[in-house]
C-alpha atoms as a PDB file:
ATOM      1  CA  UNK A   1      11.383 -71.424  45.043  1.00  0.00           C
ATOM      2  CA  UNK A   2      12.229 -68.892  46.789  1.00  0.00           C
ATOM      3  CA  UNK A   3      15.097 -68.470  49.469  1.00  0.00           C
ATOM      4  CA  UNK A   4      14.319 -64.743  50.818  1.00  0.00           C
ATOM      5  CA  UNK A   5      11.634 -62.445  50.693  1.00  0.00           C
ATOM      6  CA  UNK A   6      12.661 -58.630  51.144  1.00  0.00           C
ATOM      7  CA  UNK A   7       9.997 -56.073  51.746  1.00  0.00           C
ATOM      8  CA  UNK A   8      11.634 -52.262  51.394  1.00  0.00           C
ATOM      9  CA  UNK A   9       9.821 -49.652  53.853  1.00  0.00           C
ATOM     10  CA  UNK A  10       9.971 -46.072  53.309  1.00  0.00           C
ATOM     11  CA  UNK A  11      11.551 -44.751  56.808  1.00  0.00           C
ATOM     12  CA  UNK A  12      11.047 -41.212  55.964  1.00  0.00           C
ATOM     13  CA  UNK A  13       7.504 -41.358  55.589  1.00  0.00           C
ATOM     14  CA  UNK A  14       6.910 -43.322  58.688  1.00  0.00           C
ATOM     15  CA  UNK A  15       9.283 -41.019  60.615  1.00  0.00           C
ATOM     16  CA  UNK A  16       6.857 -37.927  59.113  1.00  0.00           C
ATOM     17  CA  UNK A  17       3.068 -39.360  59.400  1.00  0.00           C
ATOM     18  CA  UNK A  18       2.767 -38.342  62.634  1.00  0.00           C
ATOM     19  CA  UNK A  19       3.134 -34.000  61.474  1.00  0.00           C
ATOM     20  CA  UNK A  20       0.680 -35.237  58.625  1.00  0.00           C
ATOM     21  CA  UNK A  21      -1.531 -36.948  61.840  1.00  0.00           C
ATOM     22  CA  UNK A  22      -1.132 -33.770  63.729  1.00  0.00           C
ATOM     23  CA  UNK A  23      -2.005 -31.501  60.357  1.00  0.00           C
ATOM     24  CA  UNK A  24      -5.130 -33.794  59.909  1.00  0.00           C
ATOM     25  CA  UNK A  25      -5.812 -33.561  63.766  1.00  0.00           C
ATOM     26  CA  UNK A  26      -6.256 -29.263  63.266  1.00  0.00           C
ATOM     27  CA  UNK A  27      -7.874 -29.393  60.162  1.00  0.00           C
ATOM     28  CA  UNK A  28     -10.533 -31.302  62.028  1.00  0.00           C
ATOM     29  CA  UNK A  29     -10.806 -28.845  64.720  1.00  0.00           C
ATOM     30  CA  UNK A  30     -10.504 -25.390  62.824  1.00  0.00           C
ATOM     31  CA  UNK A  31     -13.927 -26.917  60.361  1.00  0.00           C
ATOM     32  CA  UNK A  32     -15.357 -28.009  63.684  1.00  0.00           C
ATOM     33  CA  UNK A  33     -15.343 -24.291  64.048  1.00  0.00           C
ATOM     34  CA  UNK A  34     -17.515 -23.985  60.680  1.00  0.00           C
ATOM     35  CA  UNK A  35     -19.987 -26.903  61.873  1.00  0.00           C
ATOM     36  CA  UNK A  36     -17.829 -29.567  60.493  1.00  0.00           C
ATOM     37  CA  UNK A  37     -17.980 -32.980  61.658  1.00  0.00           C
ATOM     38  CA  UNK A  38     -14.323 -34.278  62.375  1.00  0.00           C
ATOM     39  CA  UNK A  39     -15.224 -37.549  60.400  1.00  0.00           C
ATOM     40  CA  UNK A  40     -17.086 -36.412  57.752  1.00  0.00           C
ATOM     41  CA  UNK A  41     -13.614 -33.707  56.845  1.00  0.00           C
ATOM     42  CA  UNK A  42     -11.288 -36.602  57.670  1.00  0.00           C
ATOM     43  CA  UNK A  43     -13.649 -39.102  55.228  1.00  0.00           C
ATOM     44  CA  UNK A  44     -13.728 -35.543  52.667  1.00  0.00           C
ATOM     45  CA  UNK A  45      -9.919 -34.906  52.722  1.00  0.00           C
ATOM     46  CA  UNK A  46      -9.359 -38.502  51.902  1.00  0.00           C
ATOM     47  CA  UNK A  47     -12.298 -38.654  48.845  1.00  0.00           C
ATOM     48  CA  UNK A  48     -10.244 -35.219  47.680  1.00  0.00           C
ATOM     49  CA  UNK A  49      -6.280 -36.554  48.000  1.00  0.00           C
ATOM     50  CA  UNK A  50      -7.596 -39.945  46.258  1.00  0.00           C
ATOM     51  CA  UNK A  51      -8.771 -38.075  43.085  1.00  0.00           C
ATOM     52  CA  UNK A  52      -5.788 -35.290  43.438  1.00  0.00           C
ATOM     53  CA  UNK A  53      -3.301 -38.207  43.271  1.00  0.00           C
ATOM     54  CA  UNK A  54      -2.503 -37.896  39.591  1.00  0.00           C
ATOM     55  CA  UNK A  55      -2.514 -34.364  39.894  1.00  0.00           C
ATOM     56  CA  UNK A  56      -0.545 -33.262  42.845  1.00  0.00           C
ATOM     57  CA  UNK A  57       0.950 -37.200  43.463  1.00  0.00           C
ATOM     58  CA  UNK A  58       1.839 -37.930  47.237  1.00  0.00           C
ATOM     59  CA  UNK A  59       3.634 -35.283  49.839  1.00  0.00           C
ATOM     60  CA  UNK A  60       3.373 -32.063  51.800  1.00  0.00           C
ATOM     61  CA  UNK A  61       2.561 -30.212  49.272  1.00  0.00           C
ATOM     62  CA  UNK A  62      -0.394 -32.549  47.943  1.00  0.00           C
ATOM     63  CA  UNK A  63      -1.860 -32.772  50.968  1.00  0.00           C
ATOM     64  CA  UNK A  64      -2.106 -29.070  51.490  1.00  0.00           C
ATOM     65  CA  UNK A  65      -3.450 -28.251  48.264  1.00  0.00           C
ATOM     66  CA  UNK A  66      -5.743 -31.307  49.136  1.00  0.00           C
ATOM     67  CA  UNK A  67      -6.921 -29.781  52.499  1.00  0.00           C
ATOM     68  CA  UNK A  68      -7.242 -26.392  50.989  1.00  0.00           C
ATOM     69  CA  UNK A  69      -9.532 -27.542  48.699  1.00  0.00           C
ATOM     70  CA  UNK A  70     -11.869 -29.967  51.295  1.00  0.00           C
ATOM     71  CA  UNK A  71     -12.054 -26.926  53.256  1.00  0.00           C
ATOM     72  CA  UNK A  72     -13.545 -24.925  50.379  1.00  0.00           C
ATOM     73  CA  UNK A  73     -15.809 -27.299  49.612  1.00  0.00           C
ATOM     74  CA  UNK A  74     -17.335 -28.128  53.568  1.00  0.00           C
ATOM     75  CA  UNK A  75     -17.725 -24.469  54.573  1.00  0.00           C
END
């Protein structure tokens, strides 16, 4: 039925995960400081920008407001 199939990438966002990686990356480390285990505030962060989604949607800005608030809640 069909003749092509066209998938559309967002560039930008690839080209940027790896400052989000490297944000994520000293999150870990600075709550390691409070006792933290790196999983358990990588797992956290990602619990808290799920249910932020509709409230902050997707970007820098949601996933600061989304680590500010893990790290509240761990230490």
């Amino acid at each position: 039925m069909f003749d092509v199939i066209a998938f559309d990438a967002d560039d930008t966002l690839w080209e940027n995960q790896a400052f989000y990686d490297q944000n994520e990356a000293t999150f870990q480390t600075v709550l390691q400081g409070y006792g933290v285990d790196p999983d358990e505030a990588d797992r956290r962060l990602y619990q808290t920008e799920l249910r932020n989604m509709d409230i902050y949607g997707y970007g820098a800005r949601a996933h600061t407001m989304s680590m500010i608030e893990t790290a509240i809640e761990l230490t």
